[in-house]
C-alpha atoms as a PDB file:
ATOM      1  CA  UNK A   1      11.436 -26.436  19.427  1.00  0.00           C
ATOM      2  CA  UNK A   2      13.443 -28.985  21.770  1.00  0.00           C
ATOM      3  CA  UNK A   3      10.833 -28.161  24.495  1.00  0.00           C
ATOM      4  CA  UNK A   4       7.344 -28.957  21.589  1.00  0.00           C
ATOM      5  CA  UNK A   5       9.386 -32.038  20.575  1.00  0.00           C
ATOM      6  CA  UNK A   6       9.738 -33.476  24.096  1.00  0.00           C
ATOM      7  CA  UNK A   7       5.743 -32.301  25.196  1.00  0.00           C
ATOM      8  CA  UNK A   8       5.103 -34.513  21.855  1.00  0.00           C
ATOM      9  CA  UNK A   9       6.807 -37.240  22.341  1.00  0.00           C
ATOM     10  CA  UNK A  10       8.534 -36.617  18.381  1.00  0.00           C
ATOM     11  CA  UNK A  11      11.681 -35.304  17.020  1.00  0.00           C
ATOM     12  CA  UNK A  12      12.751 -31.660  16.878  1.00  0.00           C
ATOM     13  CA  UNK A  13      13.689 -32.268  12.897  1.00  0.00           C
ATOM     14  CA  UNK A  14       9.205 -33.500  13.173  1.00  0.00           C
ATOM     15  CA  UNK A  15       8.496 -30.413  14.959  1.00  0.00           C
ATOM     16  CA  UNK A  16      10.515 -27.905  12.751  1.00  0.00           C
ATOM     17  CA  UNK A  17       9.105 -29.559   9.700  1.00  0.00           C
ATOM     18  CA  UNK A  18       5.226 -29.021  10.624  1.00  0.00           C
ATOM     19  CA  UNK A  19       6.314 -25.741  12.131  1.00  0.00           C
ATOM     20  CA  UNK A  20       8.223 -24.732   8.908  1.00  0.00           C
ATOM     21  CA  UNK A  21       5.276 -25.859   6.995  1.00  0.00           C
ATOM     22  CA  UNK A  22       7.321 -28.010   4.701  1.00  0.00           C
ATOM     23  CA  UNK A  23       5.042 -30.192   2.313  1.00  0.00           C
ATOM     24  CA  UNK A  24       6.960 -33.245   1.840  1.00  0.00           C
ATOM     25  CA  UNK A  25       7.332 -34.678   5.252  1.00  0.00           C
ATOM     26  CA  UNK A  26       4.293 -37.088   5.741  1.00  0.00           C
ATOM     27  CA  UNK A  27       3.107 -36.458   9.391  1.00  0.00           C
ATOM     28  CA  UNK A  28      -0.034 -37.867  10.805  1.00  0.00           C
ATOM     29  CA  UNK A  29      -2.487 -34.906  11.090  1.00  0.00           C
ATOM     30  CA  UNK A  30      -2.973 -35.898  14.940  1.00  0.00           C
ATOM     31  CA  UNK A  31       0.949 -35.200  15.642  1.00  0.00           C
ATOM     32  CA  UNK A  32       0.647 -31.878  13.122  1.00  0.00           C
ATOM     33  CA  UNK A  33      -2.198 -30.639  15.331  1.00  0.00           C
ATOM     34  CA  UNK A  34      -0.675 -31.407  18.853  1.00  0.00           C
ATOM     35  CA  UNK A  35       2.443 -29.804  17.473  1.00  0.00           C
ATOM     36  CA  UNK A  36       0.509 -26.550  16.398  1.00  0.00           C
ATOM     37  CA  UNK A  37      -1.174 -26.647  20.102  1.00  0.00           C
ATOM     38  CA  UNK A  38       2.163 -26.798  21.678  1.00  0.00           C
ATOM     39  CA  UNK A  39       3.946 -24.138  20.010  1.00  0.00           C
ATOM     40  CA  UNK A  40       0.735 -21.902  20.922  1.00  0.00           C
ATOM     41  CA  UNK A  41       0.725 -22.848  24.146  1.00  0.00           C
ATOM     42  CA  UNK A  42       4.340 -22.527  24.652  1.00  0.00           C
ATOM     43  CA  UNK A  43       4.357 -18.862  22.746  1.00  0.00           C
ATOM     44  CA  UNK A  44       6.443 -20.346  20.141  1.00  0.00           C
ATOM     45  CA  UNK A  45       8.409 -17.104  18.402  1.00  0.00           C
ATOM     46  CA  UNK A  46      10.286 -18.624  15.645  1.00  0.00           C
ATOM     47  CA  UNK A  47      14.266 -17.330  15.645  1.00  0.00           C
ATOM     48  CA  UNK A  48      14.689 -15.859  12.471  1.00  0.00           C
ATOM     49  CA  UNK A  49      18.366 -15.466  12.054  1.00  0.00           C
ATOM     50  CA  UNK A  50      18.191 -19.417  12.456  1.00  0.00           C
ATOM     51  CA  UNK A  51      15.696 -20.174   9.788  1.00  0.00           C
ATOM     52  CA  UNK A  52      17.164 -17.185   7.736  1.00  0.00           C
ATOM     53  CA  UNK A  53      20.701 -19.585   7.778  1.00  0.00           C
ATOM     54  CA  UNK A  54      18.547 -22.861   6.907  1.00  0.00           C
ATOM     55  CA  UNK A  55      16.740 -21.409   3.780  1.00  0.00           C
ATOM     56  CA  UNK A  56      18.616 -18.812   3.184  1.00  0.00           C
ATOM     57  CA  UNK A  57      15.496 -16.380   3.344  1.00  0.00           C
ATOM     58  CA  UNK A  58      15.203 -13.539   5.747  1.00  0.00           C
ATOM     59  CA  UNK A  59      11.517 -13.250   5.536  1.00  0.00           C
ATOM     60  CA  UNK A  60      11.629  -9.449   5.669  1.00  0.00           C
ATOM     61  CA  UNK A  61       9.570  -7.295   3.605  1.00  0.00           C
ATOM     62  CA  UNK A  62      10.586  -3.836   3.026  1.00  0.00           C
ATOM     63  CA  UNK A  63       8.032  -0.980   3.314  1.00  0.00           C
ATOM     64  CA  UNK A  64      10.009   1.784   2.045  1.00  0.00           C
ATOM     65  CA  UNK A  65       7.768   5.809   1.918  1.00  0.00           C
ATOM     66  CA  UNK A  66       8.824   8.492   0.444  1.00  0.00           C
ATOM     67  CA  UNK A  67       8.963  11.832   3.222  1.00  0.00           C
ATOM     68  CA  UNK A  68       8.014  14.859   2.928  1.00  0.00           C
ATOM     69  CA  UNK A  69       9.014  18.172   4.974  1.00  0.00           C
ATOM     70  CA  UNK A  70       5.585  18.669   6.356  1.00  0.00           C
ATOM     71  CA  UNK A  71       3.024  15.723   5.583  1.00  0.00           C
ATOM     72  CA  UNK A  72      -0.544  16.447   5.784  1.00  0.00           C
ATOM     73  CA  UNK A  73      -2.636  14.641   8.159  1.00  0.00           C
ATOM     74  CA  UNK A  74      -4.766  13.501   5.061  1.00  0.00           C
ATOM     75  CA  UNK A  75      -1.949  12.052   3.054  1.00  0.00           C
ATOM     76  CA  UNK A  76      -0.537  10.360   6.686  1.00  0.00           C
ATOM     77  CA  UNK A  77      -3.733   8.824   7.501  1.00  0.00           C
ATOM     78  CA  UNK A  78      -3.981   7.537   3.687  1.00  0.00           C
ATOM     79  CA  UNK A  79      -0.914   5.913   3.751  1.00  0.00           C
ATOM     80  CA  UNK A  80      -1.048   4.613   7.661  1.00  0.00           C
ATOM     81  CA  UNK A  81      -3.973   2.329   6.591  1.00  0.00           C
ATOM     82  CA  UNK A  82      -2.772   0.900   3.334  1.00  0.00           C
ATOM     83  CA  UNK A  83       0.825  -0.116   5.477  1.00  0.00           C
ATOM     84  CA  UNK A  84      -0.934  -1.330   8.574  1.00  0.00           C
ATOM     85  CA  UNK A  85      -3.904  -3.632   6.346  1.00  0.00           C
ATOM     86  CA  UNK A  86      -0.278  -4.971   3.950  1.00  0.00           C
ATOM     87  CA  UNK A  87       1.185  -5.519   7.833  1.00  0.00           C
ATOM     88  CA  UNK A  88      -1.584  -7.431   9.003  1.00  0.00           C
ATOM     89  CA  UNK A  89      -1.269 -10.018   5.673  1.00  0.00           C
ATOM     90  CA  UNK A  90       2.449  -9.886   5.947  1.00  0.00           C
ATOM     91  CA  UNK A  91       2.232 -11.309   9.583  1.00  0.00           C
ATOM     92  CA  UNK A  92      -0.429 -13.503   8.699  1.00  0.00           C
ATOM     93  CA  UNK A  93       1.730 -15.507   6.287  1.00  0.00           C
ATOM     94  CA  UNK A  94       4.664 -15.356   8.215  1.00  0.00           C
ATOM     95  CA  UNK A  95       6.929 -12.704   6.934  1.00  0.00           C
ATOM     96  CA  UNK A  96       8.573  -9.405   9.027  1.00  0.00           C
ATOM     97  CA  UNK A  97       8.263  -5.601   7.671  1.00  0.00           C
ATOM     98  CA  UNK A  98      10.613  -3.553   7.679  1.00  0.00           C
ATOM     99  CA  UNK A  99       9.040   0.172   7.511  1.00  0.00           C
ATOM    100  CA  UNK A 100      11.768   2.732   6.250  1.00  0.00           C
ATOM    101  CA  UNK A 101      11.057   6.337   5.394  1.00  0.00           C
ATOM    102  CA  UNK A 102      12.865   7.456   2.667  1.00  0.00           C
ATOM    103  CA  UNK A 103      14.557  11.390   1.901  1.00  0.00           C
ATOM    104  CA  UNK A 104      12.447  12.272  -1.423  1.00  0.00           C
ATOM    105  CA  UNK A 105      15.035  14.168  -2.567  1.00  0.00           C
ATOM    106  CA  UNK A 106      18.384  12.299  -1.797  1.00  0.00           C
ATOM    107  CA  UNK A 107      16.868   8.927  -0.565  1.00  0.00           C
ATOM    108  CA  UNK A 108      19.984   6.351   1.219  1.00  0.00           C
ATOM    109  CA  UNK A 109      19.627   2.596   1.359  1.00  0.00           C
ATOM    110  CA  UNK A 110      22.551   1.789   3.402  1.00  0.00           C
ATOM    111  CA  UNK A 111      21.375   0.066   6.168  1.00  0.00           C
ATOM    112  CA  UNK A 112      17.940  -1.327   4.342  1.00  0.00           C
ATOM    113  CA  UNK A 113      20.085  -3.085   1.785  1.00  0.00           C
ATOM    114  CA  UNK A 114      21.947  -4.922   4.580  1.00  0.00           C
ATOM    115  CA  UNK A 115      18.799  -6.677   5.616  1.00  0.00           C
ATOM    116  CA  UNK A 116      18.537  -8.848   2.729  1.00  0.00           C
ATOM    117  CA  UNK A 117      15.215  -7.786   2.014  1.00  0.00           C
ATOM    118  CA  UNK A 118      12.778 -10.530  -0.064  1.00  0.00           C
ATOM    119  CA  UNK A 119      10.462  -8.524  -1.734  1.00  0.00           C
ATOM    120  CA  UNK A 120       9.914  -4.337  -1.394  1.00  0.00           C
ATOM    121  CA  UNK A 121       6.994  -1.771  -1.563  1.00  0.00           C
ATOM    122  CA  UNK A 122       7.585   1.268  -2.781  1.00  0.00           C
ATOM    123  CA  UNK A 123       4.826   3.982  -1.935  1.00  0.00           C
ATOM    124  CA  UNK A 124       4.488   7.592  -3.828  1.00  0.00           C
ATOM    125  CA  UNK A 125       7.588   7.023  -4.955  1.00  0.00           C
ATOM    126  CA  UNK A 126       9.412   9.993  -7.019  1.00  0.00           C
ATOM    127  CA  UNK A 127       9.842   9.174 -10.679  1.00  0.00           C
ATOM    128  CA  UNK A 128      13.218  10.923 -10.833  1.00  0.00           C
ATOM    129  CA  UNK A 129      14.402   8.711  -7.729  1.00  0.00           C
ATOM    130  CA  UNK A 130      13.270   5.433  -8.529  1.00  0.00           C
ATOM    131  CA  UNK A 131      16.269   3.742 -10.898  1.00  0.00           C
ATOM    132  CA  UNK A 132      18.581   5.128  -7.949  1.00  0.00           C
ATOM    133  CA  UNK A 133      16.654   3.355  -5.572  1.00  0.00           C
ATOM    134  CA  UNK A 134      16.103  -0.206  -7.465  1.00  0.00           C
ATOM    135  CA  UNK A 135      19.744  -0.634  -8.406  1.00  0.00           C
ATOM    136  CA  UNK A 136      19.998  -1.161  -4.835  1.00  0.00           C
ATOM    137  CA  UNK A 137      17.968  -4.631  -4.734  1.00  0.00           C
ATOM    138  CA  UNK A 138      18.955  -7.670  -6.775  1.00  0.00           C
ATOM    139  CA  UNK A 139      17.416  -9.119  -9.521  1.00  0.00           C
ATOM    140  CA  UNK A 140      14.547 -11.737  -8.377  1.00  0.00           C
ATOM    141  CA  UNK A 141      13.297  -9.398  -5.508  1.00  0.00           C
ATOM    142  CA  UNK A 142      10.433  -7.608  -6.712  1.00  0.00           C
ATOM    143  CA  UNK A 143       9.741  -4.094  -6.473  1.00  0.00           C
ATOM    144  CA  UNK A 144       6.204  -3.052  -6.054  1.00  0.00           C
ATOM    145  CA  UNK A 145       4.801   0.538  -6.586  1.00  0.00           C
ATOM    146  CA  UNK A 146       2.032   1.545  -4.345  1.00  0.00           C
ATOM    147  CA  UNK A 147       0.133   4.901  -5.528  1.00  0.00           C
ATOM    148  CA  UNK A 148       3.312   5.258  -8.071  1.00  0.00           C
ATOM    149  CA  UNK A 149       3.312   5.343 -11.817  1.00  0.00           C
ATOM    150  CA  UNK A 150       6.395   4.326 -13.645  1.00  0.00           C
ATOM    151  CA  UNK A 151       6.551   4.694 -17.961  1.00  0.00           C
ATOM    152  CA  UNK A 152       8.397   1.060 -17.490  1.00  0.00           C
ATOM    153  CA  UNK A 153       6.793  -2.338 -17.795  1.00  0.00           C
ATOM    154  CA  UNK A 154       9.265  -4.395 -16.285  1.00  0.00           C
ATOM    155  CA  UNK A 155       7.760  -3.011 -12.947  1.00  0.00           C
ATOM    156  CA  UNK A 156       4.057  -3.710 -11.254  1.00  0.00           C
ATOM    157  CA  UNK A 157       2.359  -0.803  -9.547  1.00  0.00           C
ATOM    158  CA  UNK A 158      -0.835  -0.575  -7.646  1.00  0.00           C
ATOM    159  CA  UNK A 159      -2.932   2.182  -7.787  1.00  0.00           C
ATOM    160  CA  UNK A 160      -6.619   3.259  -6.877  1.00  0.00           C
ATOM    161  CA  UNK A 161      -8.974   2.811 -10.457  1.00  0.00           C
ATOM    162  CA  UNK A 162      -9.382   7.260 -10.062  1.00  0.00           C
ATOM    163  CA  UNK A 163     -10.257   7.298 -13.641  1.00  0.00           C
ATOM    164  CA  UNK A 164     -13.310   5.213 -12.690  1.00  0.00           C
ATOM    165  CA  UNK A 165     -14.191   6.546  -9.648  1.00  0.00           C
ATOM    166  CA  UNK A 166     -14.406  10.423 -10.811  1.00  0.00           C
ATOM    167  CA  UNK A 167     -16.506   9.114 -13.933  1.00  0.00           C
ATOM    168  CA  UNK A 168     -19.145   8.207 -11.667  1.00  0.00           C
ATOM    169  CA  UNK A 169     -18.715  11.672  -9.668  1.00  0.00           C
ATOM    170  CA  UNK A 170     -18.730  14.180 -12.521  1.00  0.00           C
ATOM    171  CA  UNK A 171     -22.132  15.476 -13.363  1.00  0.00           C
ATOM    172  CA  UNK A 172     -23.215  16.427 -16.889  1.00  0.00           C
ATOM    173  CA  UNK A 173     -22.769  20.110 -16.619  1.00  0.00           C
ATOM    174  CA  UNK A 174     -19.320  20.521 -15.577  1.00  0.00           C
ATOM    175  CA  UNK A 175     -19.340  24.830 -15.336  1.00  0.00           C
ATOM    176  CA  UNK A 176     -19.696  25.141 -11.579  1.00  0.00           C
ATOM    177  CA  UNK A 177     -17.639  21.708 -10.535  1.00  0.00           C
ATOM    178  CA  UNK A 178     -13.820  21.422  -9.067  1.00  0.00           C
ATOM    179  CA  UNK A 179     -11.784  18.909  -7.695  1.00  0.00           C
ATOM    180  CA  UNK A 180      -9.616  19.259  -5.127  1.00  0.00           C
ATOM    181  CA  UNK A 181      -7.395  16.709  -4.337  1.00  0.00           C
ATOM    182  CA  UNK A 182      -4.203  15.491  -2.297  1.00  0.00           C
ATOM    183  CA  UNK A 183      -0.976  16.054  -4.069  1.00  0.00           C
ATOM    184  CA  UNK A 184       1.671  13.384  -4.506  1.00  0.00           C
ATOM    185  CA  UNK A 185       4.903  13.093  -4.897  1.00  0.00           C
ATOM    186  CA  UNK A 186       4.497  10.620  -7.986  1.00  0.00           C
ATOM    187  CA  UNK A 187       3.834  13.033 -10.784  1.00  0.00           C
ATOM    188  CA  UNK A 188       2.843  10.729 -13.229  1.00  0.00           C
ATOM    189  CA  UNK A 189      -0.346   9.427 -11.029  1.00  0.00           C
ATOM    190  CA  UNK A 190      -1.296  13.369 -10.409  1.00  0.00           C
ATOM    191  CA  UNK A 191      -0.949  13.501 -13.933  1.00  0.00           C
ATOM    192  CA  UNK A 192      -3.196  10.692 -14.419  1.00  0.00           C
ATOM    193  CA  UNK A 193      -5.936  11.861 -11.824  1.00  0.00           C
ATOM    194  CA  UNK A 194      -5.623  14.953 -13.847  1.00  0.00           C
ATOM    195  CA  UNK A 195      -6.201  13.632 -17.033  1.00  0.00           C
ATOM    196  CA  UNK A 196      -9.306  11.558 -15.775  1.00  0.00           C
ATOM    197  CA  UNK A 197     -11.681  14.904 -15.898  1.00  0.00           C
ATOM    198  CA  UNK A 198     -12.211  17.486 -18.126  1.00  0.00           C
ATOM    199  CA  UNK A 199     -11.836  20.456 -16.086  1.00  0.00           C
ATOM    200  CA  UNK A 200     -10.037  23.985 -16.978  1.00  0.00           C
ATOM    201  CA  UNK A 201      -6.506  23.883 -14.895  1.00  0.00           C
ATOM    202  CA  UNK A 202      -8.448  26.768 -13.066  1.00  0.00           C
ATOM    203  CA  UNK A 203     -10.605  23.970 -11.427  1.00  0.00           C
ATOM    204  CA  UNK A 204      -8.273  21.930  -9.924  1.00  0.00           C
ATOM    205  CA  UNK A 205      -6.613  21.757  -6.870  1.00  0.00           C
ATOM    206  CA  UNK A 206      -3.839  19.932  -5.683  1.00  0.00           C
ATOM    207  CA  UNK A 207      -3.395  20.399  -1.759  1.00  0.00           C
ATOM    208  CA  UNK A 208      -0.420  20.089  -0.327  1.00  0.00           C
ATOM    209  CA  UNK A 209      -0.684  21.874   3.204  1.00  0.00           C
ATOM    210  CA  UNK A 210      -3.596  23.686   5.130  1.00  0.00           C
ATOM    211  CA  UNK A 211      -2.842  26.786   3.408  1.00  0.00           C
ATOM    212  CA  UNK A 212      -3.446  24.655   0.081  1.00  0.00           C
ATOM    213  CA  UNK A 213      -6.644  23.465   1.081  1.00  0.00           C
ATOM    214  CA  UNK A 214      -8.155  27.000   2.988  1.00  0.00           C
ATOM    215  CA  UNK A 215      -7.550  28.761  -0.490  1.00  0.00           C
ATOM    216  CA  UNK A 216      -9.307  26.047  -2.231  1.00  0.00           C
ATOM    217  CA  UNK A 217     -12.649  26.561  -0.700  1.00  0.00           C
ATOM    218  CA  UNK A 218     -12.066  30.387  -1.294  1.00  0.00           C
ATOM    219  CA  UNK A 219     -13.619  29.921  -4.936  1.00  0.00           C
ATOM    220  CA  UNK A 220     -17.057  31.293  -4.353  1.00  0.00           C
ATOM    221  CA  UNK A 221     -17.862  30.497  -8.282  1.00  0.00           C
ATOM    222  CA  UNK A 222     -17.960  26.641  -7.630  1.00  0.00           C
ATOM    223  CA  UNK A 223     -20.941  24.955  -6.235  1.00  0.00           C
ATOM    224  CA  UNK A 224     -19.904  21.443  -6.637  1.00  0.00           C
ATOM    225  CA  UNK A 225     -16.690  19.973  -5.524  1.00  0.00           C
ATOM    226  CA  UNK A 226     -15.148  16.616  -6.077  1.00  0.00           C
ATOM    227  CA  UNK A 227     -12.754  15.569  -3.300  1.00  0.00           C
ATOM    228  CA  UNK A 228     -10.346  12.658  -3.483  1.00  0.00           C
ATOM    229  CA  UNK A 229      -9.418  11.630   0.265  1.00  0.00           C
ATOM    230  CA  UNK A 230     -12.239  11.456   2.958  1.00  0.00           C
ATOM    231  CA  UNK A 231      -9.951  13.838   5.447  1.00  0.00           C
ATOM    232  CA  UNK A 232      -9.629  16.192   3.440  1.00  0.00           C
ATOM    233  CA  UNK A 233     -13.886  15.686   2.567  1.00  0.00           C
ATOM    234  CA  UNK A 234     -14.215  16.634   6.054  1.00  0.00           C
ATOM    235  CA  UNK A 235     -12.842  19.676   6.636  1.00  0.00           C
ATOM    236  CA  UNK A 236     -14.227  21.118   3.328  1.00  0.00           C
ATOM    237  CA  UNK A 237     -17.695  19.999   4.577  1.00  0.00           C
ATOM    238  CA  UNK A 238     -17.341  21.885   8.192  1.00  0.00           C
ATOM    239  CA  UNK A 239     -16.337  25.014   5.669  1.00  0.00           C
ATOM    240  CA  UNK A 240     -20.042  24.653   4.020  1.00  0.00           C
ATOM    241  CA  UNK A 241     -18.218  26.507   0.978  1.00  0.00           C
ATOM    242  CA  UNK A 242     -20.176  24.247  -1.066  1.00  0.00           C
ATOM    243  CA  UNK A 243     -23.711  23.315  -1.959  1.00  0.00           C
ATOM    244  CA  UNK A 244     -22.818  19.927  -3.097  1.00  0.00           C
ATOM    245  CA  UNK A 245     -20.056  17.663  -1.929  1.00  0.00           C
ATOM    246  CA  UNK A 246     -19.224  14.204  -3.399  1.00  0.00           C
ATOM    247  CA  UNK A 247     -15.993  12.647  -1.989  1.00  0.00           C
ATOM    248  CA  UNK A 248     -13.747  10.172  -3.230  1.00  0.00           C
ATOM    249  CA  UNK A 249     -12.941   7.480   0.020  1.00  0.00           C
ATOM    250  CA  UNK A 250      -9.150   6.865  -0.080  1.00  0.00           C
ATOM    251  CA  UNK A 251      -8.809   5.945   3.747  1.00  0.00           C
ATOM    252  CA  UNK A 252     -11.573   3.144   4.184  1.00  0.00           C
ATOM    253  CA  UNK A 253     -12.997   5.809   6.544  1.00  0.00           C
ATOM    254  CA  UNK A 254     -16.453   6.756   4.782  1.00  0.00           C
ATOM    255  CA  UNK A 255     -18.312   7.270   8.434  1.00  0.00           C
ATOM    256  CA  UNK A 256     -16.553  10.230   9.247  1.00  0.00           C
ATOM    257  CA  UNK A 257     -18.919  12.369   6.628  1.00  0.00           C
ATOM    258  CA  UNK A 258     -21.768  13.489   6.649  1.00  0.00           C
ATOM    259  CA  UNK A 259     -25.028  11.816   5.744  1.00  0.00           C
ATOM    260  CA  UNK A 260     -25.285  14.665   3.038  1.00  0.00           C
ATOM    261  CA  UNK A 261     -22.308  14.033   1.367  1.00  0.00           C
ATOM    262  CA  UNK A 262     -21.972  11.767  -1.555  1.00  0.00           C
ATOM    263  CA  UNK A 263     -19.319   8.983  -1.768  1.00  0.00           C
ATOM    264  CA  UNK A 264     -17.377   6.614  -3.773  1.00  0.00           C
ATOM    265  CA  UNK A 265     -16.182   3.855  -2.243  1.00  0.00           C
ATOM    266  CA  UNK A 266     -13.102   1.595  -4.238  1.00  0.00           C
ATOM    267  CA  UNK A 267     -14.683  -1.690  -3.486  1.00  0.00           C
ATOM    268  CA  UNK A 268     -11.419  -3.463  -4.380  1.00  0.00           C
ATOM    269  CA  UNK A 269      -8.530  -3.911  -1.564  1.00  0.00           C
ATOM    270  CA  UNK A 270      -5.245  -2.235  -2.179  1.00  0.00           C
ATOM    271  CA  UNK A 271      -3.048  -4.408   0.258  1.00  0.00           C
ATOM    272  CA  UNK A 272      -4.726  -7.494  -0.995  1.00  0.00           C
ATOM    273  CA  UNK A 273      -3.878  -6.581  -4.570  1.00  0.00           C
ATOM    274  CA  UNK A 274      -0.391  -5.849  -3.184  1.00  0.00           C
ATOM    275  CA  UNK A 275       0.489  -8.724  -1.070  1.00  0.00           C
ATOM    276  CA  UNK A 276      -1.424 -11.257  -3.694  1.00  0.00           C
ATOM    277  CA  UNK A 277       1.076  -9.428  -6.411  1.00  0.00           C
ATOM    278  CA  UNK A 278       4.303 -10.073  -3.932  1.00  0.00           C
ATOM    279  CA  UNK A 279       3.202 -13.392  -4.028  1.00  0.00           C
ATOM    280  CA  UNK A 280       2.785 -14.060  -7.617  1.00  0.00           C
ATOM    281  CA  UNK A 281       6.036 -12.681  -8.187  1.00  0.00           C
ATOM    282  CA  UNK A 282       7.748 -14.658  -5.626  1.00  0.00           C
ATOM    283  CA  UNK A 283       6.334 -17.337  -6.772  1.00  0.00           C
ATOM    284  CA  UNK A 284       7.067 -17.153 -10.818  1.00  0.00           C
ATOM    285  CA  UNK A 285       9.991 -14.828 -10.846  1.00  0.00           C
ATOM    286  CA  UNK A 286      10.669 -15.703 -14.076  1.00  0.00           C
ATOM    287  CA  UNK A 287       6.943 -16.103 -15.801  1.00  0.00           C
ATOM    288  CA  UNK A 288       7.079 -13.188 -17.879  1.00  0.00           C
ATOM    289  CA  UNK A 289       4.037 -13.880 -19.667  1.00  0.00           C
ATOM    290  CA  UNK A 290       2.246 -11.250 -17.605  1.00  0.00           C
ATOM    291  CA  UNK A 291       2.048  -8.029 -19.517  1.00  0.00           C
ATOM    292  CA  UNK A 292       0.060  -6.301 -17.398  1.00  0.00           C
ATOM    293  CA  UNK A 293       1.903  -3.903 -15.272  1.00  0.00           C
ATOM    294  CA  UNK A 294       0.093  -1.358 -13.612  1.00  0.00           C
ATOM    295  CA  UNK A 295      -3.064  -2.987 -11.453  1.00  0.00           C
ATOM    296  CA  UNK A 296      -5.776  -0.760 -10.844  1.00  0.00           C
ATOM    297  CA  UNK A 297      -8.054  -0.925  -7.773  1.00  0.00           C
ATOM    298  CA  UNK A 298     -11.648  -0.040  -8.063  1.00  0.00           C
END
């Protein structure tokens, strides 16, 4: 900053303010601009200990995921783009993420609760685990659920609208039709997914390895198959186990099927839903006029 406030000719307190974005300094939009061109020029990285001192904000996000022994490539892929699109906002605005993969079964916050996290994403989180986990972060830092149902409305979750999106896949005559879809560690959202068609439990699959997934086209008395996660969509596709296949996109990666295959899209963004959430709630921490607490995308 002392080498942007001598290049313009101002004060470093000038140059911290415009760089800080803080809205009550009046600075002519000439000196704002030069500023701006300087610190681009000069690769301005802004020291976040420092700043963390002055406002007494880290500017980390945490990412935290639940892992599993063996993870699917399908349910790896899902989750890689969701974090890397709420990465690319989180930059944008000027905050640091902190990606942390969590034990499912005995998950330790240790060293993420040292790092003074500001706000905290929780994804596929494990009903049974998540009290254990929020008593960990302090009251004002929100905790947001990411493909995670919770039977508490003090707490927001984001989730893909599934109800709506196998509506539009289920034909009238429902005899020869499955679905086969990823599993998750959140029970209550398989539970919803679940509840969202009227099939016999005989007609749906959850898939939780390649094993999963091989038996699942194995059902020669099903000629229609609903699939939730494009990955998964492909390799049932290559099997041809199927005379009709209509696939539910969870990975923003539609291209990689076939022309002949049907699919639903979720037109809504999940990480912009997320981060516009983090915001809110950052924001109005204490506006609890909001009684919404589970955000579907669709």
């Amino acid at each position: 900053m002392k080498d942007i406030a001598l290049r313009a000719n101002v004060s470093v307190a000038t140059v911290s303010y415009v760089l800080n974005r803080v809205e009550n300094q009046t600075i002519p939009e000439k000196t704002r601009r030069q500023i701006l061109e300087l610190a681009e020029e000069l690769r301005y990285i802004p020291n976040l200990a420092a700043r963390s001192l002055a406002n007494q904000k880290t500017g980390l996000v945490g990412v935290l995921v639940h892992k599993s022994g063996q993870m699917p490539y399908w349910k790896l892929h899902a989750q890689l783009v969701f974090i890397h699109a709420l990465e690319q906002r989180l930059t944008a605005a000027g905050y640091h993420t902190l990606l942390f993969s969590l034990d499912g079964d005995n998950p330790t916050l240790d060293i993420i609760v040292e790092r003074k996290l500001e706000a905290v994403f929780l994804i596929d989180v494990k009903e049974t685990s998540f009290y254990s986990i929020s008593r960990h972060f302090v009251e004002g830092v929100p905790l947001i659920l990411i493909d995670s149902m919770l039977e508490d409305k003090l707490f927001k979750q984001v989730v893909f609208n599934y109800r709506s999106a196998l509506e539009k896949a289920l034909p009238d005559d429902l005899s020869q039709v499955c679905l086969i879809m990823e599993s998750f560690n959140n029970l209550l959202l398989a539970r919803y997914i679940r509840s969202s068609v009227p099939l016999a439990d005989d007609a749906v699959f959850e898939v939780r390895n390649l094993q999963d997934l091989i038996s699942a086209t194995d059902h020669r008395r099903f000629k229609h198959a609903i699939v939730i996660n494009e990955f998964i969509g492909s390799y049932i596709e290559k099997t041809a186990s199927f005379e009709r296949l209509t696939v539910i996109c969870t990975c923003n990666s539609p291209e990689m099927l076939g022309e002949h295959v049907e699919k639903i899209l979720f037109h809504g963004d999940k990480s912009e839903v997320a981060f516009d959430l983090m915001q809110k709630l950052l924001d109005h921490p204490d506006d609890s006029g909001e009684n919404i607490n589970c955000y579907y995308v669709g």
